[in-house]
C-alpha atoms as a PDB file:
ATOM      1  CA  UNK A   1       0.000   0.000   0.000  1.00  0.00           C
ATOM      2  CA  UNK A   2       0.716   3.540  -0.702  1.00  0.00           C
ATOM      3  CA  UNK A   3      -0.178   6.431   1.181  1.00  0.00           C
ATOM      4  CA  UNK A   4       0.168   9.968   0.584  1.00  0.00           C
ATOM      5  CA  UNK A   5      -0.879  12.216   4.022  1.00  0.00           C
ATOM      6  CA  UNK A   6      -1.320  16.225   3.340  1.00  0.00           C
ATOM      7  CA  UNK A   7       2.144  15.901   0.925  1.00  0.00           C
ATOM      8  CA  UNK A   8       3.943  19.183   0.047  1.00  0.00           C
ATOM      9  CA  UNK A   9       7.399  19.004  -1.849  1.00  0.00           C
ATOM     10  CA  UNK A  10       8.676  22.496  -2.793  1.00  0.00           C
ATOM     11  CA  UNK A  11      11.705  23.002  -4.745  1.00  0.00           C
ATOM     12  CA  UNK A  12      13.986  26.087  -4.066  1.00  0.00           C
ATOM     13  CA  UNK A  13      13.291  29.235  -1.849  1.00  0.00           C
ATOM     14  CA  UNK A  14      11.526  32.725  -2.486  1.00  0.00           C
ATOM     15  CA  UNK A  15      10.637  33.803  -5.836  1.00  0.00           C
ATOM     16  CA  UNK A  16      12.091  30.919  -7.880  1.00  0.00           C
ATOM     17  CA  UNK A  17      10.210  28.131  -5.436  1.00  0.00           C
ATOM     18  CA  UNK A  18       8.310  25.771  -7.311  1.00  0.00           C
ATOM     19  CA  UNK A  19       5.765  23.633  -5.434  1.00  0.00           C
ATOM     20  CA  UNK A  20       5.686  20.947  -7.278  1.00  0.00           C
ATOM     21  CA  UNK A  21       3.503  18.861  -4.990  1.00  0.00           C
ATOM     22  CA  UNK A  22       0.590  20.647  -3.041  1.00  0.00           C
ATOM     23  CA  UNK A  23      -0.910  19.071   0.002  1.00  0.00           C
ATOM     24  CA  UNK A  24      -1.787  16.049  -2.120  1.00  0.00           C
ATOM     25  CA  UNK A  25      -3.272  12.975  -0.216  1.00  0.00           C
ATOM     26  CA  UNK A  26      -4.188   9.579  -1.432  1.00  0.00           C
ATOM     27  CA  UNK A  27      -4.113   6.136  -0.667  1.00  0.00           C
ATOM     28  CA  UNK A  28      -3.194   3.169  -3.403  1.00  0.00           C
ATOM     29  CA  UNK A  29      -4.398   0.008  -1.902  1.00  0.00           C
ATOM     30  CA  UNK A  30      -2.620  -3.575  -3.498  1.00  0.00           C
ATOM     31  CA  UNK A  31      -3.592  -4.398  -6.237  1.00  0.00           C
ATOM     32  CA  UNK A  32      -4.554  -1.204  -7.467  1.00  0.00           C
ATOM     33  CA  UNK A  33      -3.764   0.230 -10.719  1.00  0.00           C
ATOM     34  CA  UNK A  34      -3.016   3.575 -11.245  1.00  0.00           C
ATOM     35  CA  UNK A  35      -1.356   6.073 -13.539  1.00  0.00           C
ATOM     36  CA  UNK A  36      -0.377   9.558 -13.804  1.00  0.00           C
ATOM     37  CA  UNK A  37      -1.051  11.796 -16.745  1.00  0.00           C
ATOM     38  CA  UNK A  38      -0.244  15.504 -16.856  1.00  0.00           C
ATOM     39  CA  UNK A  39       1.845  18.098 -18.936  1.00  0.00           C
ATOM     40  CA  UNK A  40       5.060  18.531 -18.242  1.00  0.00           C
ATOM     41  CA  UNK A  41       5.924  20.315 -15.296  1.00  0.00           C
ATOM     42  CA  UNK A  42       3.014  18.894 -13.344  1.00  0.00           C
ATOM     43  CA  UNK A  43       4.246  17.106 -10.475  1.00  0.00           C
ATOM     44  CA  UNK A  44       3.954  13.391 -11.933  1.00  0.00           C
ATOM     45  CA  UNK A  45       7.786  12.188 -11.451  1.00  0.00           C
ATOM     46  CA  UNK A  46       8.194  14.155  -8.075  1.00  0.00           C
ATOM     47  CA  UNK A  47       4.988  12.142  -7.157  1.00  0.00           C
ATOM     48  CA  UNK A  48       7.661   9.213  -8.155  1.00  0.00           C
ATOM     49  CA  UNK A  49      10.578  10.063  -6.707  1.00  0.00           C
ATOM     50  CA  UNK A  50       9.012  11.006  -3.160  1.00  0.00           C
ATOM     51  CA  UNK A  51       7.467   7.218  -3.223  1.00  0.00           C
ATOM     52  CA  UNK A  52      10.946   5.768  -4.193  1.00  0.00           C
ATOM     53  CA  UNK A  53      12.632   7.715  -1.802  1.00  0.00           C
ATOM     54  CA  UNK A  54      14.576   9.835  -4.038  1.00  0.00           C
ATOM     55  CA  UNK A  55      13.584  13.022  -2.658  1.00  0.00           C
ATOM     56  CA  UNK A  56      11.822  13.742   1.049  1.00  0.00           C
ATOM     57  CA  UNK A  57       8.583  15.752   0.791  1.00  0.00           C
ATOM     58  CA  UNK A  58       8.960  19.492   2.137  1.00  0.00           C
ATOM     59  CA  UNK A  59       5.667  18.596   4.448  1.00  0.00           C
ATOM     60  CA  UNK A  60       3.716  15.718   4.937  1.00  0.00           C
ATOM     61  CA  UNK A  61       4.271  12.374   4.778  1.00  0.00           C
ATOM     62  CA  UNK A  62       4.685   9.198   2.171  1.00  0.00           C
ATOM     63  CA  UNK A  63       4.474   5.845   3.229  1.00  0.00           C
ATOM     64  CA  UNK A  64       4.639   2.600   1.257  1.00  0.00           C
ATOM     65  CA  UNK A  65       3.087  -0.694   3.167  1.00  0.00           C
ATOM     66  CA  UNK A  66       3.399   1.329   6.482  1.00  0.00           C
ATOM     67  CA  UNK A  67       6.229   2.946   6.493  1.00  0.00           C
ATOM     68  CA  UNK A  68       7.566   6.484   6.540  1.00  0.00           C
ATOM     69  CA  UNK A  69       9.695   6.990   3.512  1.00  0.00           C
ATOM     70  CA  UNK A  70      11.577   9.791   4.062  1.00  0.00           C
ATOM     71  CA  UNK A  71      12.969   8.320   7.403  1.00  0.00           C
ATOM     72  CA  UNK A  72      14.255   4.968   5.703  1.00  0.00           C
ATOM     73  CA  UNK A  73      18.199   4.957   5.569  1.00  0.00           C
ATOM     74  CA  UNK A  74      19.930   5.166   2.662  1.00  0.00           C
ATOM     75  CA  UNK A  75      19.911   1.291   2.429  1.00  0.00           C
ATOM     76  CA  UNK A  76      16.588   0.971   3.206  1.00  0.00           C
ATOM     77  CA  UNK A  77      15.429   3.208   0.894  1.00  0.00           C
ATOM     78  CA  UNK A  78      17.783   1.560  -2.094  1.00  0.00           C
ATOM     79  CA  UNK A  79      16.132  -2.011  -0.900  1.00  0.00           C
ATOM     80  CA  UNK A  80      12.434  -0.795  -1.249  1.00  0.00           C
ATOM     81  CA  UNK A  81      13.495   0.619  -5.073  1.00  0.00           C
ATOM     82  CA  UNK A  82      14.872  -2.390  -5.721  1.00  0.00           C
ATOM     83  CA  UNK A  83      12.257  -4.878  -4.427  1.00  0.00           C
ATOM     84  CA  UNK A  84       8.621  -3.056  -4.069  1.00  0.00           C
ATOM     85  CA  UNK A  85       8.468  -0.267  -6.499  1.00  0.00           C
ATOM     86  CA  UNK A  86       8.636  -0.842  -9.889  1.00  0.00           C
ATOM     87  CA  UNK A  87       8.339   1.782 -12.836  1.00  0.00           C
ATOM     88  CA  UNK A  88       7.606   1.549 -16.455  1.00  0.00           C
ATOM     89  CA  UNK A  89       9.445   4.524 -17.919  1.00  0.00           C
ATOM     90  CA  UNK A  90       9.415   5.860 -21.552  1.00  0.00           C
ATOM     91  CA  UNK A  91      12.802   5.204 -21.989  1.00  0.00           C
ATOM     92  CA  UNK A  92      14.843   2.165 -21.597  1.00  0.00           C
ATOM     93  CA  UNK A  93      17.270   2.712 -18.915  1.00  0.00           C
ATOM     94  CA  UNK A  94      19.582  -0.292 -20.115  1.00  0.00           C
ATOM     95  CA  UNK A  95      22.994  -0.521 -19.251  1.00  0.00           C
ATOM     96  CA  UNK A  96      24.435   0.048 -22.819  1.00  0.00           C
ATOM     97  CA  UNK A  97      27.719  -1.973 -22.452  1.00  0.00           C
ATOM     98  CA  UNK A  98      25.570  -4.658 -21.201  1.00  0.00           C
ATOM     99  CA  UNK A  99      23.544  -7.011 -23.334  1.00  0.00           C
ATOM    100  CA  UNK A 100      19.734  -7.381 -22.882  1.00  0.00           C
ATOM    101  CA  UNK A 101      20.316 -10.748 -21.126  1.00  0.00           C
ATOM    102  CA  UNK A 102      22.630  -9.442 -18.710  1.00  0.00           C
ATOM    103  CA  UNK A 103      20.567  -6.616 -17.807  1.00  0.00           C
ATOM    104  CA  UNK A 104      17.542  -8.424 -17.164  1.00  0.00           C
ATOM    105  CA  UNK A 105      20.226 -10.423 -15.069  1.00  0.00           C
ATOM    106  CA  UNK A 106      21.579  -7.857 -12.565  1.00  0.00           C
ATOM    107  CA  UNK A 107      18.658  -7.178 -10.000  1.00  0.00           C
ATOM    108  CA  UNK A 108      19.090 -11.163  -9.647  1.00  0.00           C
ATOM    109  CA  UNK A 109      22.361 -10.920  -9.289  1.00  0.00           C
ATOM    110  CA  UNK A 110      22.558  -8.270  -7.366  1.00  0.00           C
ATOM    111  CA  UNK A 111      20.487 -10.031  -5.036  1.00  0.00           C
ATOM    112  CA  UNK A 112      22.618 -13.610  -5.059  1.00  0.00           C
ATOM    113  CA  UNK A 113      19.923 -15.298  -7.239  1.00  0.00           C
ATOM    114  CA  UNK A 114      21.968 -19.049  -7.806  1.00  0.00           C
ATOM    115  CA  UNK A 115      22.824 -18.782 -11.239  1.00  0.00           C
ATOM    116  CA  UNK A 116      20.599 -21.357 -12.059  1.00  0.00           C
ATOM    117  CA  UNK A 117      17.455 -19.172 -10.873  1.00  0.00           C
ATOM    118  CA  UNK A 118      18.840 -15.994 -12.638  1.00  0.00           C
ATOM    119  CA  UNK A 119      19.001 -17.913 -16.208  1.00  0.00           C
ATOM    120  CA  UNK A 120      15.831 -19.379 -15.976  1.00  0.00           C
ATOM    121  CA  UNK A 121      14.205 -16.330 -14.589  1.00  0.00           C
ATOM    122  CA  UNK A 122      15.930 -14.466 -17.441  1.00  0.00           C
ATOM    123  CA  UNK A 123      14.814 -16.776 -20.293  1.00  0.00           C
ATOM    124  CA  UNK A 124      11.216 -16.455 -18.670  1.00  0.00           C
ATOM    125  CA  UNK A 125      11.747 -12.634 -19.047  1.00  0.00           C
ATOM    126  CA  UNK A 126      12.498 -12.326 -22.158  1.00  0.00           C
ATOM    127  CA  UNK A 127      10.485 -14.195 -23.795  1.00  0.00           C
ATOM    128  CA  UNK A 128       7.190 -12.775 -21.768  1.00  0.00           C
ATOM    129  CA  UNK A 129       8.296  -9.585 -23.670  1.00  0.00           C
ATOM    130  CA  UNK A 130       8.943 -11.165 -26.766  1.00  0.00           C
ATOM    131  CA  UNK A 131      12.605 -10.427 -26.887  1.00  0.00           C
ATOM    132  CA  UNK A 132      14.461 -13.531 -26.012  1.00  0.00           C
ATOM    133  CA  UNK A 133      15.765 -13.174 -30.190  1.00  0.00           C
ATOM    134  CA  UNK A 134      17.801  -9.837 -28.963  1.00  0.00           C
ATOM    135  CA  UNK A 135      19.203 -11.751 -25.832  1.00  0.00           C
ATOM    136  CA  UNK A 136      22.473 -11.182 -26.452  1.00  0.00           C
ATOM    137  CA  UNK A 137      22.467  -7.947 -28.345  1.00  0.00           C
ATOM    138  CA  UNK A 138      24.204  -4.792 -26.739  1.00  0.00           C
ATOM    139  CA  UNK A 139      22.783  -1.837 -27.231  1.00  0.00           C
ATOM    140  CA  UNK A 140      25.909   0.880 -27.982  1.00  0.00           C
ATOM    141  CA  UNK A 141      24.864   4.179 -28.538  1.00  0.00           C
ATOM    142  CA  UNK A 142      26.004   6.086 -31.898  1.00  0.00           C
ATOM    143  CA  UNK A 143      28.779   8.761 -30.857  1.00  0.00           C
ATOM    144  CA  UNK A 144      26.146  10.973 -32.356  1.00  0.00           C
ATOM    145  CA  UNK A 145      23.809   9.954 -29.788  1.00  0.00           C
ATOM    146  CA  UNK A 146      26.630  10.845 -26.869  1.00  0.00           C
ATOM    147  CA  UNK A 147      27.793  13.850 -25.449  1.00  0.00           C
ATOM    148  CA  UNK A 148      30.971  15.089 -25.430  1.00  0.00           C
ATOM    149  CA  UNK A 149      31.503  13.669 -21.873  1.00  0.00           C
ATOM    150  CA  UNK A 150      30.265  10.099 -22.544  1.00  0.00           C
ATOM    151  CA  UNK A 151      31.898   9.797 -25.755  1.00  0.00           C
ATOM    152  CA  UNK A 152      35.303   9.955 -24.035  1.00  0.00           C
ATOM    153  CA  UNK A 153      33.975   7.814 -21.757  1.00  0.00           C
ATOM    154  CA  UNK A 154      32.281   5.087 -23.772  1.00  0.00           C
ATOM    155  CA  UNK A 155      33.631   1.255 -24.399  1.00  0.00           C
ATOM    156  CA  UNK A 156      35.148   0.665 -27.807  1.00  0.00           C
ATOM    157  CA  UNK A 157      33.744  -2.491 -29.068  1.00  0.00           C
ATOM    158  CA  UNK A 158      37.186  -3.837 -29.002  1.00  0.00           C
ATOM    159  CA  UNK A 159      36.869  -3.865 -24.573  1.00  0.00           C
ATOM    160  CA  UNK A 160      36.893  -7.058 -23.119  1.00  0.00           C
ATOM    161  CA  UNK A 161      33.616  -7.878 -22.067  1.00  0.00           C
ATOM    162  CA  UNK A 162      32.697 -10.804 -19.525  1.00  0.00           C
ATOM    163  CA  UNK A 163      30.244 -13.371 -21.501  1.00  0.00           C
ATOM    164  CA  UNK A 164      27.650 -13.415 -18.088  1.00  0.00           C
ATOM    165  CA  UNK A 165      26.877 -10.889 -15.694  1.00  0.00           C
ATOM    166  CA  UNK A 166      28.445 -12.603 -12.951  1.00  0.00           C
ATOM    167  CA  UNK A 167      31.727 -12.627 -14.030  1.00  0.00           C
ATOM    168  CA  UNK A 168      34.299  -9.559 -13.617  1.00  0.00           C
ATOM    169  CA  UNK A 169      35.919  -8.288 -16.250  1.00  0.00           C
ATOM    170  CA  UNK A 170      38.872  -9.639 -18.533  1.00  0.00           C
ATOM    171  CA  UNK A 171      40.992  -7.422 -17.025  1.00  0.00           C
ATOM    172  CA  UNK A 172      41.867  -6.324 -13.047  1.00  0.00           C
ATOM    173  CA  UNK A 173      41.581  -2.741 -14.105  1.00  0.00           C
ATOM    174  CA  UNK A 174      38.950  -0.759 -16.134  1.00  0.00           C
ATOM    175  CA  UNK A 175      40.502  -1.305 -20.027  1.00  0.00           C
ATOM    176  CA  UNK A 176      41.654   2.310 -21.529  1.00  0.00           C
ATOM    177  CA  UNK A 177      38.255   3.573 -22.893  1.00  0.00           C
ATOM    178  CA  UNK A 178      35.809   2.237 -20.747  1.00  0.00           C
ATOM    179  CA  UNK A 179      33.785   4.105 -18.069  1.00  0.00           C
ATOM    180  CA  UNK A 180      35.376   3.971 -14.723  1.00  0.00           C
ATOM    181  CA  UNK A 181      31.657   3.425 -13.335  1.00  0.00           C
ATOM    182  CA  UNK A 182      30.855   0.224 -14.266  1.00  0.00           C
ATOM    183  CA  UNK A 183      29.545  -2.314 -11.091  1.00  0.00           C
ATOM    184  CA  UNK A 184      30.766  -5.938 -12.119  1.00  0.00           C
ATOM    185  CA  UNK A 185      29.519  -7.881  -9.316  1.00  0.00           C
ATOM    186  CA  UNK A 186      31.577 -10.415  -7.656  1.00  0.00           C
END
């Protein structure tokens, strides 16, 4: 359950605040289906992001199956992204260096899914979304897609790659050319 009690989020002080949420209130019981719709600037992904935890409301309070969001801990509130709020965005949000297998793969990784589990779980996936045919595509951006900043940064296709998401990379050290962000669990 969600529940939204008298919830206020402003951003920034004086003349340039922006309340961006207004002593909204509601309650999403489970099973519920809901969506927002609104122009842009409305409030919809602040709703979001005070439910996930990203942001803490300026007043009020959010709390998902009983609990006050904005006084989780930092781990707490990256556990209840990862396991009880889900979004469907309108953009991918893949991990471009990864292929579509793998990044079905990390959330099960991530939470030390036997291997077993994670490729049958992936498989299941995939095909559910009629994809499993693009399973082990990557999806590289163009360097016109990039900015300036991630096209110094992006993999050339000639970086070793690991051939399943739990395995590190071919090398100890990030290869020449490839972000220095990447997560390779262990």
């Amino acid at each position: 359950m969600i529940e939204y009690r008298n919830v206020t989020k402003v951003f920034g002080t004086g003349d340039t605040a922006v309340k961006a949420v207004n002593d909204l209130s509601f309650t999403i019981e489970r099973g519920d289906f809901w969506s927002l719709m609104g122009p842009s600037g409305s409030g919809k992904s602040t709703i979001l992001h005070l439910i996930a935890g990203l942001t803490p409301p300026t007043s009020g309070a959010v709390l998902v199956e009983g609990r006050d969001v904005a006084k989780m801990s930092s781990k707490e509130s990256a556990e209840l992204r990862r396991r009880r709020v889900g979004y469907v965005l309108q953009t991918f949000n893949l991990l471009p260096f990864l292929t579509a297998e793998e990044n079905v793969a990390m959330p099960l990784v991530l939470d030390n899914v036997p291997q077993r589990e994670v490729d049958k779980r992936v498989v299941e996936a995939l095909e559910l979304v009629k994809m499993a045919h693009r399973a082990s595509i990557t999806r590289r951006p163009s360097p016109a897609a990039s900015s300036n900043a991630s096209r110094s940064r992006a993999p050339s296709s000639s970086t070793p790659r690991s051939s399943s998401p739990t395995s590190p990379p071919a090398t100890s050290t990030a290869p020449t050319g490839a972000p220095s962000w990447i997560l390779w669990p262990i």
